[in-house]
Structure formats: structure tokens, C-alpha cells
Protein backbone atom coordinates (compact mmCIF):
# COMPACT_ATOMS: atom_id res chain seq x y z
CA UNK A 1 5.02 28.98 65.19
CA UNK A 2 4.51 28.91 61.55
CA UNK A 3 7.83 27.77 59.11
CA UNK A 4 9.58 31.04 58.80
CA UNK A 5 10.44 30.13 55.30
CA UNK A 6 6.39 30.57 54.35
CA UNK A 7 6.20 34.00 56.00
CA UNK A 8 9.54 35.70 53.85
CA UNK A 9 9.24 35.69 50.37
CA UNK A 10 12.96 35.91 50.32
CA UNK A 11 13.71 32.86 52.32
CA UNK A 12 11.20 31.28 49.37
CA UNK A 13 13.46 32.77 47.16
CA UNK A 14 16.80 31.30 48.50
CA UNK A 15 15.46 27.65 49.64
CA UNK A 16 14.64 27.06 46.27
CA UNK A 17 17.06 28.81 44.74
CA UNK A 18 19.58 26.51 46.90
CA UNK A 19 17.87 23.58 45.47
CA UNK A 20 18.10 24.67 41.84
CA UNK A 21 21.70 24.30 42.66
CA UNK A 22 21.79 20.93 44.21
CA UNK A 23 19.60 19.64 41.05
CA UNK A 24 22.17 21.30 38.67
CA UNK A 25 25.08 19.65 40.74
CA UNK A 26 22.92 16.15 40.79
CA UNK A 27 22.41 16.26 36.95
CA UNK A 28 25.95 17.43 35.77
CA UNK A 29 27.46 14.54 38.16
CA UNK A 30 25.29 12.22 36.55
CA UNK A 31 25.34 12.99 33.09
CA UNK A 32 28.75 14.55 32.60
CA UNK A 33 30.99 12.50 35.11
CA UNK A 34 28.60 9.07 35.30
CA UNK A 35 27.45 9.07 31.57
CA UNK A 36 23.81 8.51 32.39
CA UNK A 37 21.98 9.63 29.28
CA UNK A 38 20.29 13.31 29.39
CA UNK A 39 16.83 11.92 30.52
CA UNK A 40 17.13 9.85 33.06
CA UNK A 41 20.08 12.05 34.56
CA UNK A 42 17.31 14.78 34.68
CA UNK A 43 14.39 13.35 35.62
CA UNK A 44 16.32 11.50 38.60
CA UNK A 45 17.86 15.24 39.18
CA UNK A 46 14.54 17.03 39.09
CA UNK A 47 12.62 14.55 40.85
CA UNK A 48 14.50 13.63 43.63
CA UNK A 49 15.14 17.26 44.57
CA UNK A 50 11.78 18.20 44.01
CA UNK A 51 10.61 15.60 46.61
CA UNK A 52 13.25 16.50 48.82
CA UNK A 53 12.66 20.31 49.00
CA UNK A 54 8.71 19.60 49.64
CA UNK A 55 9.94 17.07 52.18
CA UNK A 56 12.25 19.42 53.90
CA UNK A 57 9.58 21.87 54.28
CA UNK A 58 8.29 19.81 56.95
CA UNK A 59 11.33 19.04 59.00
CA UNK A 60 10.43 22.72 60.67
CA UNK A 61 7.70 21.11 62.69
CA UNK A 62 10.16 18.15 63.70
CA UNK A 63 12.43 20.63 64.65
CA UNK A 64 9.95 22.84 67.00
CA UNK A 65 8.68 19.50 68.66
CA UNK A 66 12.30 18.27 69.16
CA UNK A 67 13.68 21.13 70.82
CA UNK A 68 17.12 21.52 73.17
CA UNK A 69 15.39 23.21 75.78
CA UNK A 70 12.79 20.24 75.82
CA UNK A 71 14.64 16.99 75.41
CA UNK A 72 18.31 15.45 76.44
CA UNK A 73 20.60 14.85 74.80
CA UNK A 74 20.33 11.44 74.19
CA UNK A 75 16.82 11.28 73.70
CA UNK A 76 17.20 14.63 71.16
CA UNK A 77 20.20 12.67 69.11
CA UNK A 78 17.53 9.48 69.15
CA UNK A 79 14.59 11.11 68.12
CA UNK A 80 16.40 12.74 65.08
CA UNK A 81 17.72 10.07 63.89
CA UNK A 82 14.86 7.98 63.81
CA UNK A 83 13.42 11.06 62.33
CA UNK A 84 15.98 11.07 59.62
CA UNK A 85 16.12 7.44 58.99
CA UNK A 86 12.46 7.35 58.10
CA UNK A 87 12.25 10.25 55.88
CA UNK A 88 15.50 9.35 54.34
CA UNK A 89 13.65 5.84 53.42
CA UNK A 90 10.47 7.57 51.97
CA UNK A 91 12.64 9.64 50.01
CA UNK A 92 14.43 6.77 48.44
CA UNK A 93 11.46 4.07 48.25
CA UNK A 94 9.28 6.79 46.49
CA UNK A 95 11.70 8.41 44.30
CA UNK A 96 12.88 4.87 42.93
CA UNK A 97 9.59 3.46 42.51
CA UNK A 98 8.58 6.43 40.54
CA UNK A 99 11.72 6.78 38.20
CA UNK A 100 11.66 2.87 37.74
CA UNK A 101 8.11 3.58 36.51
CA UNK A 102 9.18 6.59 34.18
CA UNK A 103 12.36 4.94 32.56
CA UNK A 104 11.52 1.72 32.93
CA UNK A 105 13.04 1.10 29.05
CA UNK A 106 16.30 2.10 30.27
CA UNK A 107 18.21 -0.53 31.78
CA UNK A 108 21.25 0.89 32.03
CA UNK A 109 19.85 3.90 34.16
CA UNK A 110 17.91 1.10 36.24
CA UNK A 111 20.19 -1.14 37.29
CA UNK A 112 22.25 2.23 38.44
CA UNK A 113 19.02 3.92 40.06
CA UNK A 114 18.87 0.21 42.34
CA UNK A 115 22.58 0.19 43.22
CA UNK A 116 22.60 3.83 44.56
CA UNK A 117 19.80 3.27 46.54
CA UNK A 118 21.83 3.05 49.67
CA UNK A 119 24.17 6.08 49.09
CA UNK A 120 20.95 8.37 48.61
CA UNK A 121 19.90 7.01 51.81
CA UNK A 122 23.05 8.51 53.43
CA UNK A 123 22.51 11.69 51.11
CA UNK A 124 19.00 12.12 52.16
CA UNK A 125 20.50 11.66 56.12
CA UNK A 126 23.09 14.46 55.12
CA UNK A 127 20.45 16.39 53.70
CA UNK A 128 17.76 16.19 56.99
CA UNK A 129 21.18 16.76 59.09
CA UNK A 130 21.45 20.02 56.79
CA UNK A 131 18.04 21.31 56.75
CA UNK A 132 17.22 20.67 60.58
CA UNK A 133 20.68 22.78 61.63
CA UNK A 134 19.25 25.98 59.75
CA UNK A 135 15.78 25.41 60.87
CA UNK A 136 17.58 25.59 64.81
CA UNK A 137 19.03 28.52 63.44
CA UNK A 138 16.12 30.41 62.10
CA UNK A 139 14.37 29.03 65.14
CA UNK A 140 16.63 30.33 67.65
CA UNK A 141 17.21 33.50 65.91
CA UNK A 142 13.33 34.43 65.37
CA UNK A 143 13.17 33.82 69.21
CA UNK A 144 16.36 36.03 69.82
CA UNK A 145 14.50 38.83 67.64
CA UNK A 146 11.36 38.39 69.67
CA UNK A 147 13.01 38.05 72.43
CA UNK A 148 14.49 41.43 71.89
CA UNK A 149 11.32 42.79 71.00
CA UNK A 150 9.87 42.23 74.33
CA UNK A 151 12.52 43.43 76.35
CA UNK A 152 12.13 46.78 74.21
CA UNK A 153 8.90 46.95 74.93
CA UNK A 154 9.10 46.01 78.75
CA UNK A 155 12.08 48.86 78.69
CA UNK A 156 9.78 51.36 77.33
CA UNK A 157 6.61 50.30 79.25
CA UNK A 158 8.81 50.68 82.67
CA UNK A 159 10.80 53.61 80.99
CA UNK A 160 6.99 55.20 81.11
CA UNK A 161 5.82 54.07 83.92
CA UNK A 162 9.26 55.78 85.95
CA UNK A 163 8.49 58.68 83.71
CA UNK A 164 5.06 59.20 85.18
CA UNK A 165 5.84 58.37 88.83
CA UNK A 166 8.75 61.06 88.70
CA UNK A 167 6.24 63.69 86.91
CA UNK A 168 3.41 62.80 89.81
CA UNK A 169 5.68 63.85 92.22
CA UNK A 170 6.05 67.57 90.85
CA UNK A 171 2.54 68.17 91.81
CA UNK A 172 2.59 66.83 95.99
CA UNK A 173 5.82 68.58 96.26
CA UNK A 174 4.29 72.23 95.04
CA UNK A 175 0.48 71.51 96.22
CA UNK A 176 2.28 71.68 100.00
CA UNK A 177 4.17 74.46 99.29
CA UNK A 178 1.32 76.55 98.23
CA UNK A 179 -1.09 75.08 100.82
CA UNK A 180 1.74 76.20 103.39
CA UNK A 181 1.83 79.69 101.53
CA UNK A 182 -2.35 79.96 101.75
CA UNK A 183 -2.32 78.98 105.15
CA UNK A 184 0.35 81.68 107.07
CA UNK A 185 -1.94 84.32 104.79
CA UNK A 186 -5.68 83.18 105.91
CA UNK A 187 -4.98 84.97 109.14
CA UNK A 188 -2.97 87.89 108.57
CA UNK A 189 -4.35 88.40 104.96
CA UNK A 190 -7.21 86.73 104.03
CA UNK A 191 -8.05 88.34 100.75
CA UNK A 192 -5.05 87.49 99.42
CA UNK A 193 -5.42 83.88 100.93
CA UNK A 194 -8.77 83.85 98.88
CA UNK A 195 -6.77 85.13 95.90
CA UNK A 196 -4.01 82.65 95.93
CA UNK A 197 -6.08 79.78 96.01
CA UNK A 198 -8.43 80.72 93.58
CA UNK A 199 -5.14 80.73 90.85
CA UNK A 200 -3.63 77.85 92.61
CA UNK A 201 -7.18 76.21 91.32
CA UNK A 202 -6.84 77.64 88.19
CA UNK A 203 -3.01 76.40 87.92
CA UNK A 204 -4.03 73.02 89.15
CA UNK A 205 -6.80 72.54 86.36
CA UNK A 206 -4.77 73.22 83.89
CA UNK A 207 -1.82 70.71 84.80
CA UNK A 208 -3.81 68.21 85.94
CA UNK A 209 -5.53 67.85 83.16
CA UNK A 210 -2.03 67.95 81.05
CA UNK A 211 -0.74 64.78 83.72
CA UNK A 212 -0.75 61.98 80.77
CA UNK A 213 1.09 63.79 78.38
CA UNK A 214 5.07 63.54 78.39
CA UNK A 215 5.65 66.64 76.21
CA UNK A 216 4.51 70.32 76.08
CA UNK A 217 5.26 73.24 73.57
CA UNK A 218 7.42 75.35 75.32
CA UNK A 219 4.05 78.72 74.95
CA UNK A 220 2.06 76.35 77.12
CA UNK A 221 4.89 75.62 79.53
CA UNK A 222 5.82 79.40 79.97
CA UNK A 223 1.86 79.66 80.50
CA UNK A 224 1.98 77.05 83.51
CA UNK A 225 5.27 79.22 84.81
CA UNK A 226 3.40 82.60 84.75
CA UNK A 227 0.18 81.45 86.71
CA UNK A 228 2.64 79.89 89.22
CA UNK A 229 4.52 82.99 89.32
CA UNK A 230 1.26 84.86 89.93
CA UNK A 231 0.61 82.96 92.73
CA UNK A 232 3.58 83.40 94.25
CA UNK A 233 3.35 87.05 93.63
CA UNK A 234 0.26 87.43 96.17
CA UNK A 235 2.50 86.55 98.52
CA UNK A 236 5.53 87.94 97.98
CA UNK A 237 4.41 91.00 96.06
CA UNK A 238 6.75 93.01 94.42
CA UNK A 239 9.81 91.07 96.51
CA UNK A 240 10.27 89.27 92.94
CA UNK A 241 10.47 90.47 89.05
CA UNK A 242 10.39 87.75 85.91
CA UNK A 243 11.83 88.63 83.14
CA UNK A 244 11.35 86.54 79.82
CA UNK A 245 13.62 86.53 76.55
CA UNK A 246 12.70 83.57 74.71
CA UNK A 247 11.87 84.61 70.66
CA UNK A 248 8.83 83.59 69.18
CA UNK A 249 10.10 80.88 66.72
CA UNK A 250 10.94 79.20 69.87
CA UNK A 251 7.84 78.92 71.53
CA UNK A 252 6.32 75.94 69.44
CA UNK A 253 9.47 73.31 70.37
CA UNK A 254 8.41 70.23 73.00
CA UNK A 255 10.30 70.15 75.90
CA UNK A 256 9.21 67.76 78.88
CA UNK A 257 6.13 69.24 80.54
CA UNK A 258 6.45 70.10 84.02
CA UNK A 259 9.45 70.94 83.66
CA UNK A 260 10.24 74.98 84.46
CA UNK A 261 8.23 75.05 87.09
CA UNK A 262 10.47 73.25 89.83
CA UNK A 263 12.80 75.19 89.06
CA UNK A 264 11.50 78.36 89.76
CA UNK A 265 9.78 77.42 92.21
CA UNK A 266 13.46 76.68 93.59
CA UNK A 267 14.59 79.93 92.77
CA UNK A 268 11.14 81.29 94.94
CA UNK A 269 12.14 78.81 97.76
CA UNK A 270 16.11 79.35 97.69
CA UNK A 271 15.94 83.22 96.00
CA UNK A 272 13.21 85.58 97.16
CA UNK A 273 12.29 83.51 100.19
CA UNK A 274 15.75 84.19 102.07
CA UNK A 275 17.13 87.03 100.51
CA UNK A 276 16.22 91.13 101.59
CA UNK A 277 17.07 92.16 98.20
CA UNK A 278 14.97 92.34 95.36
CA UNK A 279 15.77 88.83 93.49
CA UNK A 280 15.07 89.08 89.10
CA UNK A 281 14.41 85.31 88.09
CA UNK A 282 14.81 85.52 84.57
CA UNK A 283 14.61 82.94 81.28
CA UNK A 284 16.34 82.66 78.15
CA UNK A 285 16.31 80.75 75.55
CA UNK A 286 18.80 79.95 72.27
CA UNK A 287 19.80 77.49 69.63
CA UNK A 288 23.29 76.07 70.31
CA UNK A 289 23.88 73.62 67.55
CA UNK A 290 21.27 70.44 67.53
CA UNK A 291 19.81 71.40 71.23
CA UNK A 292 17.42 73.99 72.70
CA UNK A 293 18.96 75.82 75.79
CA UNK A 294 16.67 76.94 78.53
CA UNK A 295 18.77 79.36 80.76
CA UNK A 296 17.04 80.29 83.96
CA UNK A 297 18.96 82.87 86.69
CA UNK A 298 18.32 84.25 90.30
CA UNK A 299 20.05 86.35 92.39
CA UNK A 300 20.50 85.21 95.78
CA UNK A 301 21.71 86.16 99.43
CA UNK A 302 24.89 84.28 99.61
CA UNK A 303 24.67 85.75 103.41
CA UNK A 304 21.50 83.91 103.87
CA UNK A 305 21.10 80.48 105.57
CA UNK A 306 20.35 77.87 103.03
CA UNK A 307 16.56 76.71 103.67
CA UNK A 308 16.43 72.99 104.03
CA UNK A 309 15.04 70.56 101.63
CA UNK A 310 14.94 67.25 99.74
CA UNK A 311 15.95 68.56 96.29
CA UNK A 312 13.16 66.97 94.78
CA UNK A 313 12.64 69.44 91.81
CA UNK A 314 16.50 70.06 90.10
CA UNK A 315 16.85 65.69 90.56
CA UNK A 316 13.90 64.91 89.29
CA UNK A 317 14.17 67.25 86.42
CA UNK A 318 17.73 65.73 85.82
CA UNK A 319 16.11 61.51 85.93
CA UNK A 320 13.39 62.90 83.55
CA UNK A 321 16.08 64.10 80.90
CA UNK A 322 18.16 61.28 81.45
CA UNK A 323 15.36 58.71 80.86
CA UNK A 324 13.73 60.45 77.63
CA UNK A 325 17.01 61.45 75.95
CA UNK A 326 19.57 58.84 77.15
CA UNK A 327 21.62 61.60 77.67
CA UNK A 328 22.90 62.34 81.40
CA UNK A 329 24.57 65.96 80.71
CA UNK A 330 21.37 67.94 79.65
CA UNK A 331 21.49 69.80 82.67
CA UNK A 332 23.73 72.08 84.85
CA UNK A 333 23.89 74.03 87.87
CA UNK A 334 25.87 76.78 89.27
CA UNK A 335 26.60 79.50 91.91
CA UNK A 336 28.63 82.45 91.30
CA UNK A 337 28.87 86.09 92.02
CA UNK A 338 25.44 85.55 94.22
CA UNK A 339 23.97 84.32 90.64
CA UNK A 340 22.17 81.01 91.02
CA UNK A 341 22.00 79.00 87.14
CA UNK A 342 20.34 76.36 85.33
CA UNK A 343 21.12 75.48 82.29
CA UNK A 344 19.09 72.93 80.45
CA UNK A 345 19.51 71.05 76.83
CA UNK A 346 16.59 69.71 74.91
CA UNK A 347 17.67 67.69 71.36
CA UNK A 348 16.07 69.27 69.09
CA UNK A 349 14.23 66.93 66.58
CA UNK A 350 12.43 69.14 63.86
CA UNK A 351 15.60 70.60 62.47
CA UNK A 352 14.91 74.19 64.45
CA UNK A 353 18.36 76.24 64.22
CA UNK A 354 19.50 79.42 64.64
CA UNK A 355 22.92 80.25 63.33
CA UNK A 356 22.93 83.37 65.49
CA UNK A 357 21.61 82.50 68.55
């Protein structure tokens, strides 16, 4: 892991910026409250700063090799203070000898640069103290961020992944149903057996080759609902009518793909399946402030016995919301008046609206 400071131009910025500070602090306590004379006070200032910035720059490695997770306590508390000790010493050994060499006519400022020697040893101990807690900090923080960054990433790959496995099982659940359908006609009428399975080919095709993607323009998924309507038709004949309201401005918004078609395939299994009556499935759609609304109705026998089933279809169109909108309210259900309705939400993200619905 490289220093963070060398990959932000603003940490740059700010650890030498900090430094400035220390130098300016340095000087005016030597010059102004110690009455060293202007030179010396800032060429020790400047120097010994200097060195210790360019030192400190390396205590990032010390850091990453003397790490919590990696060493006890004892050992950790040993290693840095061994650590600090030496660097401490090569801070004060080299800055002397070079400032003894630079003012060597000033005696004054030399016999004071030999008799701090020891309290810039502490200094330079406070100092590696100082650096080496931020460079735990920015260590431990740039492995919180990346930390996060995975488990985004593992959320979204799995996210996908439960996505996909609740889309694949759209196509098992209707492929039987239709099969079933194809088979009770082959005897009694084989044409339309022929028929049904030639569009159930067609429908098939056309999904199939749709499986990967996530999202759909609600033209094509209205598409996928007619074939599958069609099919259903050769069976059922004229036991069923569609009826579509949904205005053409609409037609080019995303909503999940594979999603209508469970549900009227519900209203075929639930609807026209058990009732006498002629059952209208119809669709609307509106704007209703930042959401599209997909209303789909079907009259029912409320006489009938309720066909048994799973509920596949209305819960797995309910998971899918919930996992690509973090949103569990985007769809509803009810029975009234022999009127079966679902009524489902899609966030709208390209600023669609319609102020009169």
C-alpha cells in the first residue's frame, strides 16, 4: 500500500502546509523569545523541519509493517519505540552536524544548538509519536473505505445474482403452464395444439434471448404480454378480451422485464380459467407524481373455487421491486366487487410527468 499522502495532492498540500507552521513556531521561539540571531534561528528552523518532514514521510512504511492486527502489545509499544529512538537520533546527529558546519562562526548559536540536543531528541520522539497516530488513522480509514467498497460491490454482485435467479424462475413456471395447455389440446384439437406451440416458440425466442437484461421499455414488454395473450387465446378463444390504455409517451419508460406477464398470466389462471363469464383483463397506465403506475384488472367468479397454487408470479414480482428500488410498497393487490387489482409503482428516473394523468 503506497503512503496515502503521495496519492492526494491535498494531503501534499496540508503535510507541508502543517510543517510551514511548525518551522514558523520553531523560528519565532527562537529568535523572538530565545534571542538567537535571525540566521541561525532560521536555518536551525528550516533545516530541522525540512529533515523531519522528509523523514516522516517514511514512518508510513513503519507503520504498515508494525500493525495492531499483527503484533502485541508489548512487542508493538517495543518496536516503536526503538523505531522512534533511532530516527529521533538521526534527526538530531544530522541536523547538528550540519548547522555546526553552516554557523560554525557563531558561538553563541553553537554552544545553544549542543545543549538542546537532548530536548530535540524528545521533540523528534513527540514528533514520530505524532506522525505514526495519523498514519494509523489514514491507514485504518483507507481500509474502512475499501472495506466498504467491497461490501458494495459483494451487495450488488449478490443483489444481481438474486435478481437473475428470481427472473429464471418466470420462465419454468409459464413453460409448464403452456406445455399443460398444448397437451389437453393435441387430442381434442390438434391444430390449435400446432398453433399454440408454434407462438409459444415464437414467445420463448424472444424472452430468452432478453434473459440477461434487468430492464425493458415498457412497448417491448406490452409486446411479450400480447404474444402470451395470443397464446392463451387458442385456447380459450373468445372466453377473454384485453383491453390496453397506456398513452404513447409512456411506452419508452424501463420497467423490470418480465414483469406483466405473471401477472396476467394470474389473471388467465385465477380469471378466465374458473369463471363462466366473459372476464376483460385490462391495463392502464399514469403518472402519479415521481412513479409510473401500471394498473392491471380482471373480473372474476367470486362463486368459483380458488385454483391452487404456489404464488410464484405476484411474490416474485414483489422481491424483484423490492431488491432494484429498495422500496417494499411498489406493489398492491386487491379484491372487490368480483374485481381482481394490481397496482404497481416504478420510480421514474428521466423526469417523465404528467400533471394530468
Amino acid at each position: 500500500m503506497l503512503n496515502p499522502i503521495f496519492q492526494n495532492r491535498q494531503y501534499i498540500a496540508v503535510y507541508f502546509a502543517l510543517w510551514i507552521l511548525v518551522s514558523a513556531i520553531h523560528f519565532s521561539a527562537l529568535h523572538l523569545i530565545i534571542g538567537i540571531e535571525l540566521y541561525p534561528a532560521l536555518a536551525d528552523s528550516i533545516f530541522y523541519n525540512i529533515f523531519y518532514s522528509l523523514l516522516g514521510l517514511s514512518f508510513w512504511y513503519i507503520t504498515k509493517y508494525i500493525s495492531f492486527e499483527d503484533n502485541k502489545p508489548f512487542r508493538l509499544i517495543g518496536n516503536h519505540l526503538a523505531a522512534a529512538i533511532v530516527s529521533s537520533a538521526i534527526w538530531v546527529i544530522g541536523g547538528y552536524y550540519v548547522l555546526q558546519r553552516i554557523t560554525e562562526d557563531d558561538l553563541i548559536y553553537s554552544e545553544f544548538l549542543f545543549s538542546s540536543l537532548i530536548w530535540r531528541f524528545f521533540i523528534g520522539i513527540l514528533f514520530y509519536t505524532i506522525i505514526n497516530a495519523l498514519n494509523y488513522t489514514l491507514m485504518y480509514y483507507a481500509n474502512f473505505r475499501e472495506k466498504l467498497v467491497k461490501e458494495t460491490e459483494l451487495s450488488s454482485l449478490v443483489q444481481e445474482a438474486e435478481l437473475k435467479t428470481l427472473k429464471y424462475q418466470i420462465n419454468p413456471h409459464f413453460i409448464f403452464n403452456s406445455l399443460n395447455s398444448i397437451s389437453s389440446l393435441t387430442i381434442s384439437e390438434p391444430k390449435k395444439a400446432q398453433e399454440m406451440t408454434i407462438k409459444l416458440s415464437s414467445f420463448l425466442r424472444s424472452t430468452l434471448s432478453k434473459n440477461e437484461k434487468q430492464l425493458t421499455k415498457l412497448k417491448d414488454e406490452l409486446h411479450n404480454t400480447r404474444v402470451y395473450l395470443d397464446i392463451e387465446k387458442i385456447r380459450f378463444e373468445d372466453k377473454f378480451e384485453f383491453i390496453e390504455n397506456v398513452k404513447e409517451k409512456f411506452l419508452n419508460i424501463e420497467i423490470p422485464s418480465m414483469l406483466l406477464q405473471p401477472i396476467f398470466e394470474n389473471a388467465i389462471k385465477h380469471g378466465v380459467y374458473e369463471s363462466i363469464e366473459k372476464v376483460i383483463i385490462s391495463i392502464e397506465a399514469l403518472i402519479e407524481r415521481d412513479y409510473l403506475k401500471l394498473i392491471i384488472k380482471n373480473n372474476y367468479d367470486p362463486e368459483a373455487v380458488a385454483k391452487s397454487g404456489e404464488g410464484i408470479g405476484l411474490k416474485n414480482i414483489a422481491k424483484r421491486l423490492q431488491l432494484m428500488y429498495n422500496q417494499d410498497n411498489l406493489i398492491t393487490t386487491s379484491k372487490k366487487d368480483g374485481i381482481f387489482t394490481v397496482i404497481i409503482y416504478i420510480p421514474l428516473s428521466n423526469g417523465v410527468s404528467d400533471g394530468k394523468n
